[in-house]
PDB file of N, CA and C in Angstrom:
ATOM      1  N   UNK A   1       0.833  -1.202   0.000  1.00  0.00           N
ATOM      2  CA  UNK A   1       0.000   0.000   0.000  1.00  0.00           C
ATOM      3  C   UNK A   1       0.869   1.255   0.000  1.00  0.00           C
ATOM      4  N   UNK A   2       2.534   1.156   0.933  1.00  0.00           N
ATOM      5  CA  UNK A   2       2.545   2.041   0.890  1.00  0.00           C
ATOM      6  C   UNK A   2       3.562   2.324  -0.626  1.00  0.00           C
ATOM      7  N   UNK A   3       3.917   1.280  -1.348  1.00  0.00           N
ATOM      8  CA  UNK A   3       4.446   1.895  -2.439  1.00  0.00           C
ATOM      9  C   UNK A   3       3.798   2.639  -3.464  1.00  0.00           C
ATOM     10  N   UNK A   4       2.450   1.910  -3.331  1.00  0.00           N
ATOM     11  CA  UNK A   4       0.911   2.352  -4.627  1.00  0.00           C
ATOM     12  C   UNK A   4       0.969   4.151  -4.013  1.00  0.00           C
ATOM     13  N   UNK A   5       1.106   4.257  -2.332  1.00  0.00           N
ATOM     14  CA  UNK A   5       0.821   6.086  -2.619  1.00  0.00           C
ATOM     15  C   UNK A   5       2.067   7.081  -2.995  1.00  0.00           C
ATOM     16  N   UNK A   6       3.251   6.120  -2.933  1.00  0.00           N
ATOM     17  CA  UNK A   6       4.485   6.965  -3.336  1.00  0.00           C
ATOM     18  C   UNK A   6       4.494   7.004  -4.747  1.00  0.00           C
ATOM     19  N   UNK A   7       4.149   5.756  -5.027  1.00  0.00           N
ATOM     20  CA  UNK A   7       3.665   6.075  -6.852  1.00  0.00           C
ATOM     21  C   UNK A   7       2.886   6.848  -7.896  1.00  0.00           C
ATOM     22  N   UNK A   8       1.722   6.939  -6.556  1.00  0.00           N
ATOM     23  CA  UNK A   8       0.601   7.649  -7.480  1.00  0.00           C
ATOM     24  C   UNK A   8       1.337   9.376  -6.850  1.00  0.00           C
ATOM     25  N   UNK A   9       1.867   9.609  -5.978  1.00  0.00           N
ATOM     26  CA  UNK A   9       2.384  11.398  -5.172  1.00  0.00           C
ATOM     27  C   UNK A   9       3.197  11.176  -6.167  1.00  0.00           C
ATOM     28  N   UNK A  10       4.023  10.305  -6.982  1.00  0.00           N
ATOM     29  CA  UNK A  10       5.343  10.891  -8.139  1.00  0.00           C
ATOM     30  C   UNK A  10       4.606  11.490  -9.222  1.00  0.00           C
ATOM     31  N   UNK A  11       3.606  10.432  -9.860  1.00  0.00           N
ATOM     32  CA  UNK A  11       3.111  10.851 -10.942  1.00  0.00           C
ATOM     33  C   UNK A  11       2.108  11.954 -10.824  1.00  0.00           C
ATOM     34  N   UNK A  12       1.824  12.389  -9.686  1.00  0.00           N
ATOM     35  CA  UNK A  12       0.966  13.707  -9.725  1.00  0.00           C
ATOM     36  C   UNK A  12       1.552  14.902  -9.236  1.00  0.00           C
ATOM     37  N   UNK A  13       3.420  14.413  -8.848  1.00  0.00           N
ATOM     38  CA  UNK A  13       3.770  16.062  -8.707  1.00  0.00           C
ATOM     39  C   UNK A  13       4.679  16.051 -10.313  1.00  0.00           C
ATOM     40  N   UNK A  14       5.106  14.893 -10.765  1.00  0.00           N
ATOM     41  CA  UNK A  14       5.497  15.207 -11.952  1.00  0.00           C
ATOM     42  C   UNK A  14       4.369  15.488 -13.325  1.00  0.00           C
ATOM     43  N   UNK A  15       2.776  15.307 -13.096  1.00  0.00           N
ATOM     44  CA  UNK A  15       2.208  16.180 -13.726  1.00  0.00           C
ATOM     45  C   UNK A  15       1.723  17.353 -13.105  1.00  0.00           C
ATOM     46  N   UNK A  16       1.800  17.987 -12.381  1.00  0.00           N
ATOM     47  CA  UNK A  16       2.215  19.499 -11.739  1.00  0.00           C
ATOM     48  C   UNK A  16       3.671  20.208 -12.276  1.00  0.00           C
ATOM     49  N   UNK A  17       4.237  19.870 -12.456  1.00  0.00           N
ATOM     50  CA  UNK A  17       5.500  20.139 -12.739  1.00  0.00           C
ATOM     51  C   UNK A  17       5.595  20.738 -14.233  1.00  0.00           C
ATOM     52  N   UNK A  18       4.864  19.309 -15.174  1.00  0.00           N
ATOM     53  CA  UNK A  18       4.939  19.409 -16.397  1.00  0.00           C
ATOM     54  C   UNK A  18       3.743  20.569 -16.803  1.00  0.00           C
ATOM     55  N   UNK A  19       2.840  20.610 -16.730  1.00  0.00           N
ATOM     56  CA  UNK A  19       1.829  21.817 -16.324  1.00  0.00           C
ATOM     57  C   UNK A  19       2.346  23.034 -16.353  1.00  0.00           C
ATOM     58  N   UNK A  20       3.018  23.032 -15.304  1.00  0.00           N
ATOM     59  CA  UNK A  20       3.513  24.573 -14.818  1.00  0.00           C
ATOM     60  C   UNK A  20       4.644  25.388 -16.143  1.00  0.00           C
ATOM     61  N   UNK A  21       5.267  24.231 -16.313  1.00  0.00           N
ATOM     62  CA  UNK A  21       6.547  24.588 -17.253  1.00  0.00           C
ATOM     63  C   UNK A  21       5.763  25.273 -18.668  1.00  0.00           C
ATOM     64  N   UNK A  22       5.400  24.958 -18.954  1.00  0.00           N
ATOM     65  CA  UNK A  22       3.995  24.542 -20.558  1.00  0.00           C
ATOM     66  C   UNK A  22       3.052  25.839 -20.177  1.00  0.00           C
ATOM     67  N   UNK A  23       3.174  26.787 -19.214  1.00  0.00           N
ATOM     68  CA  UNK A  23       2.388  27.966 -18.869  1.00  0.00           C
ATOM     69  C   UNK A  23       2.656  29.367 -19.913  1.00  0.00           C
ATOM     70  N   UNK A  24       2.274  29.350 -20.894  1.00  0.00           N
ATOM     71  CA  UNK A  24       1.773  31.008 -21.389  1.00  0.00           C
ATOM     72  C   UNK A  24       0.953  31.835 -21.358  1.00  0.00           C
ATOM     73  N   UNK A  25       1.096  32.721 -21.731  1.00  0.00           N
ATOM     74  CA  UNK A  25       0.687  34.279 -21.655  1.00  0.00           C
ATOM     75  C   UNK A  25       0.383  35.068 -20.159  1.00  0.00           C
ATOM     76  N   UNK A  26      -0.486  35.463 -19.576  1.00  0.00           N
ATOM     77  CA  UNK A  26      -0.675  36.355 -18.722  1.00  0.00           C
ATOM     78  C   UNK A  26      -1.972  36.320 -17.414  1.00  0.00           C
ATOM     79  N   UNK A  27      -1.660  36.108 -16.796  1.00  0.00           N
ATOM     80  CA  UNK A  27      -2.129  36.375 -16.078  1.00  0.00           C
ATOM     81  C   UNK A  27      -1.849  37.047 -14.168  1.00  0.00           C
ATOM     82  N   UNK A  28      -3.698  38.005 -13.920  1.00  0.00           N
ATOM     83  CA  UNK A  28      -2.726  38.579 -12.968  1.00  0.00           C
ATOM     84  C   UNK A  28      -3.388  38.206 -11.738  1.00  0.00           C
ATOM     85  N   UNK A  29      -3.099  38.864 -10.639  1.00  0.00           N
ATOM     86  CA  UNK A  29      -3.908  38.438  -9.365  1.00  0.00           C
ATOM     87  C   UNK A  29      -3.365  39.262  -8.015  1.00  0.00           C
ATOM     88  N   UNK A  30      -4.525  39.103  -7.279  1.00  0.00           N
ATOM     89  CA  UNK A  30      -4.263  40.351  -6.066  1.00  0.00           C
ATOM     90  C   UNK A  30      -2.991  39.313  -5.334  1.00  0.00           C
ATOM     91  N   UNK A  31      -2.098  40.272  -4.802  1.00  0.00           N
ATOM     92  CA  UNK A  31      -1.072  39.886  -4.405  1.00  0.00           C
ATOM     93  C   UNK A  31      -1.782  38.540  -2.771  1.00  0.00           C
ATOM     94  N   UNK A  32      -2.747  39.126  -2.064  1.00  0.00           N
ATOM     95  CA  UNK A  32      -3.235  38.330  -1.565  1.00  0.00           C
ATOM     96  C   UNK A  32      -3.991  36.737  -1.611  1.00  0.00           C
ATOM     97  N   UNK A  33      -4.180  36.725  -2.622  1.00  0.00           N
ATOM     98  CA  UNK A  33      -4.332  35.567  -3.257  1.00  0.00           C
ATOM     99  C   UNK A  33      -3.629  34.532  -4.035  1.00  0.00           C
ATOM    100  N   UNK A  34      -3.061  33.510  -2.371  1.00  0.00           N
ATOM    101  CA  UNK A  34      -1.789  32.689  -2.541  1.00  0.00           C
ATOM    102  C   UNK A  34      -2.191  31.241  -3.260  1.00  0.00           C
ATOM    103  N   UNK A  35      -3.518  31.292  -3.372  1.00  0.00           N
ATOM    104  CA  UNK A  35      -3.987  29.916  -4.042  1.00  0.00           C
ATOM    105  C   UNK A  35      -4.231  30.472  -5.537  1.00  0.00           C
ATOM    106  N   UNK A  36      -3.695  31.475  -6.336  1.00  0.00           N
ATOM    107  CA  UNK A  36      -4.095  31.580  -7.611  1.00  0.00           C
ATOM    108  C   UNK A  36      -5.226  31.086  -7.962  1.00  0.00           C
ATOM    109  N   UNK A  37      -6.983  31.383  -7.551  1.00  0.00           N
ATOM    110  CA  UNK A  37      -8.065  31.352  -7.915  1.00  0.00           C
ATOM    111  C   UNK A  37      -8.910  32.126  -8.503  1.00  0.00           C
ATOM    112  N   UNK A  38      -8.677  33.118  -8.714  1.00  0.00           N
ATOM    113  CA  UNK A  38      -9.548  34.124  -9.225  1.00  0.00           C
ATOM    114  C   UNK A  38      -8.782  35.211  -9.793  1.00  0.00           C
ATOM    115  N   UNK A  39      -8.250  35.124 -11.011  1.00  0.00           N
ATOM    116  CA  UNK A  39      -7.418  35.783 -12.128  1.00  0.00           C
ATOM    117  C   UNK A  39      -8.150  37.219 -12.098  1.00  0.00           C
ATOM    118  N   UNK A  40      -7.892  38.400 -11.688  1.00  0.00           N
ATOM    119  CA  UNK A  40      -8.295  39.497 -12.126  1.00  0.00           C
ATOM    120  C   UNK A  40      -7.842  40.017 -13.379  1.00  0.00           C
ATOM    121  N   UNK A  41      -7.368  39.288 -14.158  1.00  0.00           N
ATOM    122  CA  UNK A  41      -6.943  39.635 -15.243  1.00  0.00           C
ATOM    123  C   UNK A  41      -5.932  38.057 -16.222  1.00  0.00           C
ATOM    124  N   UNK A  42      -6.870  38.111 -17.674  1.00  0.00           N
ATOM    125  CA  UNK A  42      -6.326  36.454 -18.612  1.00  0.00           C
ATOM    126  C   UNK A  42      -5.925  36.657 -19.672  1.00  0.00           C
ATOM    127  N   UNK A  43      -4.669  36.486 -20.070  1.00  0.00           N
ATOM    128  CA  UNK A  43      -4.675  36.797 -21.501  1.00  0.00           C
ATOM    129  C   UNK A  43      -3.471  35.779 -21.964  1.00  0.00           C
ATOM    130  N   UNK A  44      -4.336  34.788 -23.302  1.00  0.00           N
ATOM    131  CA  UNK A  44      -2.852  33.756 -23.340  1.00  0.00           C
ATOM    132  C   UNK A  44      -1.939  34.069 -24.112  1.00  0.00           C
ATOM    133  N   UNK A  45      -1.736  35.747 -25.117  1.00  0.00           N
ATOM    134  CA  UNK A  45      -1.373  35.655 -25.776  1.00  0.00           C
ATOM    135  C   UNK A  45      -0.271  36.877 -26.031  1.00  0.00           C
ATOM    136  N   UNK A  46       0.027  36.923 -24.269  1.00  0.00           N
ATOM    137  CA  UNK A  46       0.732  37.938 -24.171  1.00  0.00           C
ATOM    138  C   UNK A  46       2.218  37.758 -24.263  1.00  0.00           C
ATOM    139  N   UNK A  47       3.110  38.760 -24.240  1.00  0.00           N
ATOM    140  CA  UNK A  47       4.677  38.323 -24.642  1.00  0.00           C
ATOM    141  C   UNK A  47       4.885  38.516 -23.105  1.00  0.00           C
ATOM    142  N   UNK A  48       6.097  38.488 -22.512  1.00  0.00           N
ATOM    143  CA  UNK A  48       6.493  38.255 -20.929  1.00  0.00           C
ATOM    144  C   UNK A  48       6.703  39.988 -20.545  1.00  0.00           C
ATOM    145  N   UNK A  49       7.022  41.260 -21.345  1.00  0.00           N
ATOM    146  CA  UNK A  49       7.051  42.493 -21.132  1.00  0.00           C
ATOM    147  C   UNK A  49       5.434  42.855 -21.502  1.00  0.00           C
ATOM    148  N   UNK A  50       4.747  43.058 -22.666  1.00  0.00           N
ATOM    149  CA  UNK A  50       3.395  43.152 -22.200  1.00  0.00           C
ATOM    150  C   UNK A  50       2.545  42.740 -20.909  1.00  0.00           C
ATOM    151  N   UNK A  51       3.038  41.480 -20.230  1.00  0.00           N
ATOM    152  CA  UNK A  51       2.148  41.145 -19.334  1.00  0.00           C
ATOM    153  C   UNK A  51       2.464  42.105 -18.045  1.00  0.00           C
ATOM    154  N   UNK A  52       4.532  42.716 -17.885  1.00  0.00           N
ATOM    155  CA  UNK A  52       4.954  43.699 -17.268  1.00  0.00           C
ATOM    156  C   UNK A  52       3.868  44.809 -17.173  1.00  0.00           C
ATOM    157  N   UNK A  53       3.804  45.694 -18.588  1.00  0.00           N
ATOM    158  CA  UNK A  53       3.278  46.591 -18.465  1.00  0.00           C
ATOM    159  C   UNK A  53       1.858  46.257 -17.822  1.00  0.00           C
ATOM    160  N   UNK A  54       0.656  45.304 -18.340  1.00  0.00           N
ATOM    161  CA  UNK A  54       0.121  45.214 -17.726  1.00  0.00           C
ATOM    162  C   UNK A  54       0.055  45.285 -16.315  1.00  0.00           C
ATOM    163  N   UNK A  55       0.502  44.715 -15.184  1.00  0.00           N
ATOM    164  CA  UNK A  55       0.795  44.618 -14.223  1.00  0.00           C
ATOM    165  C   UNK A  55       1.231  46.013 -13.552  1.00  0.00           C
ATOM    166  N   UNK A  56       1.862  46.905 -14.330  1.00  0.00           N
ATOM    167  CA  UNK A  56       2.397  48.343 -14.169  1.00  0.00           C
ATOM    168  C   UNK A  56       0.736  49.040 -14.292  1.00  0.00           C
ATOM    169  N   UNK A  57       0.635  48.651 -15.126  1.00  0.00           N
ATOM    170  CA  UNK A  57      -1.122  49.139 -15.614  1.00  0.00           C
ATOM    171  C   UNK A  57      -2.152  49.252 -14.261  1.00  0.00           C
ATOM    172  N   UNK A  58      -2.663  48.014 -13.867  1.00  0.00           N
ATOM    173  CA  UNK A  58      -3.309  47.784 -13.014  1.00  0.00           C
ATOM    174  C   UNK A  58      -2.962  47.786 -11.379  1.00  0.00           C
ATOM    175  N   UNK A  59      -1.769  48.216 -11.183  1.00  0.00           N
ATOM    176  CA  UNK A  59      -0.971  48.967  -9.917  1.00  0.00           C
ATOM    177  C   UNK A  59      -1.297  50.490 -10.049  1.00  0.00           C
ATOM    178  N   UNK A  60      -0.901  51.087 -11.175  1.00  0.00           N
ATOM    179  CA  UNK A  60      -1.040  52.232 -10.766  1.00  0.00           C
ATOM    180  C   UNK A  60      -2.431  53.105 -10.818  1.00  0.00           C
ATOM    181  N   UNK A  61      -3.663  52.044 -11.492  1.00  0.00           N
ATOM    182  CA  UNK A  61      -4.881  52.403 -11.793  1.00  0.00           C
ATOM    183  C   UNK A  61      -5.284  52.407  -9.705  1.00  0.00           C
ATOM    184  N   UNK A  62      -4.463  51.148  -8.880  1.00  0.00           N
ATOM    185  CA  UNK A  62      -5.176  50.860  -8.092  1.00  0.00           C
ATOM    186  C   UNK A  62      -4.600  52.157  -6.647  1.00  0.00           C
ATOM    187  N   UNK A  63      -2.915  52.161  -7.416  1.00  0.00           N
ATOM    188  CA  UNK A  63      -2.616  53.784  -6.353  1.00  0.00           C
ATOM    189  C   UNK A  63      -1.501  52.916  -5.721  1.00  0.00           C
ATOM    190  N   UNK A  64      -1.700  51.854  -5.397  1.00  0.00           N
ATOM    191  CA  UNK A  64      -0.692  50.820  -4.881  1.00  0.00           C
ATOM    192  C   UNK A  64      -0.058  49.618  -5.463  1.00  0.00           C
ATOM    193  N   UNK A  65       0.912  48.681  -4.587  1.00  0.00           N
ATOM    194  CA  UNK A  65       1.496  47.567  -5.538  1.00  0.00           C
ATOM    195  C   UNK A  65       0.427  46.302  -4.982  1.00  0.00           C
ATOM    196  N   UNK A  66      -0.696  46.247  -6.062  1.00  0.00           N
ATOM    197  CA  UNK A  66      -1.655  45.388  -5.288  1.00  0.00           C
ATOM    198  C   UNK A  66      -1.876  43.950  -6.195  1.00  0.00           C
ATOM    199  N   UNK A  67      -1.281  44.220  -7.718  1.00  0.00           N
ATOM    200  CA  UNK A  67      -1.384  43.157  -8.513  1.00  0.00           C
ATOM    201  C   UNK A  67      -0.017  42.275  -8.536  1.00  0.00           C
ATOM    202  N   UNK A  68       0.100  41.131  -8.843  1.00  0.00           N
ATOM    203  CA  UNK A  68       1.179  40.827  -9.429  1.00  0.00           C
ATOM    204  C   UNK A  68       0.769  39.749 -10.884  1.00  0.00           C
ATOM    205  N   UNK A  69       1.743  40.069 -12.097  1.00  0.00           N
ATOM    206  CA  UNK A  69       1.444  39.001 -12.985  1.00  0.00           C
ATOM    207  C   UNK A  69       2.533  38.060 -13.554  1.00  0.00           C
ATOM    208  N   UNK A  70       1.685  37.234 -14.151  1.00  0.00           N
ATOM    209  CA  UNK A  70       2.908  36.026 -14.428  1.00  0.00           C
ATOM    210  C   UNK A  70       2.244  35.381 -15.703  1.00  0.00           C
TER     211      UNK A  70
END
């Protein structure tokens, strides 16, 4: 039993892994929100400095450093 759960925890952090890597364009989110659930902002088709400015965008609309994007 306990090899079946070390087997199945490999293959589900190595598809987490592979997931994450394979991530484009943009998205942003209140810096408070450590579970990445609710994107205040989606875009897949952004370059890695557009999604900057964005992020510059929606900080200074808010007065503070309240977004971050990735």
């Amino acid at each position: 039993m306990k090899k079946v759960l070390v087997l199945v925890s490999a293959v589900f952090m190595l598809a987490v892994v592979a997931t994450s890597c394979n991530k484009t364009g943009c998205e942003c989110y209140i810096k408070t929100d450590v579970t990445h659930m609710a994107p205040v902002f989606q875009d897949e088709n952004m370059s890695k400095s557009d999604c900057q400015a964005k992020q510059d965008e929606l900080n200074a609309e808010a007065g503070i450093d309240m977004y971050r994007c990735k």
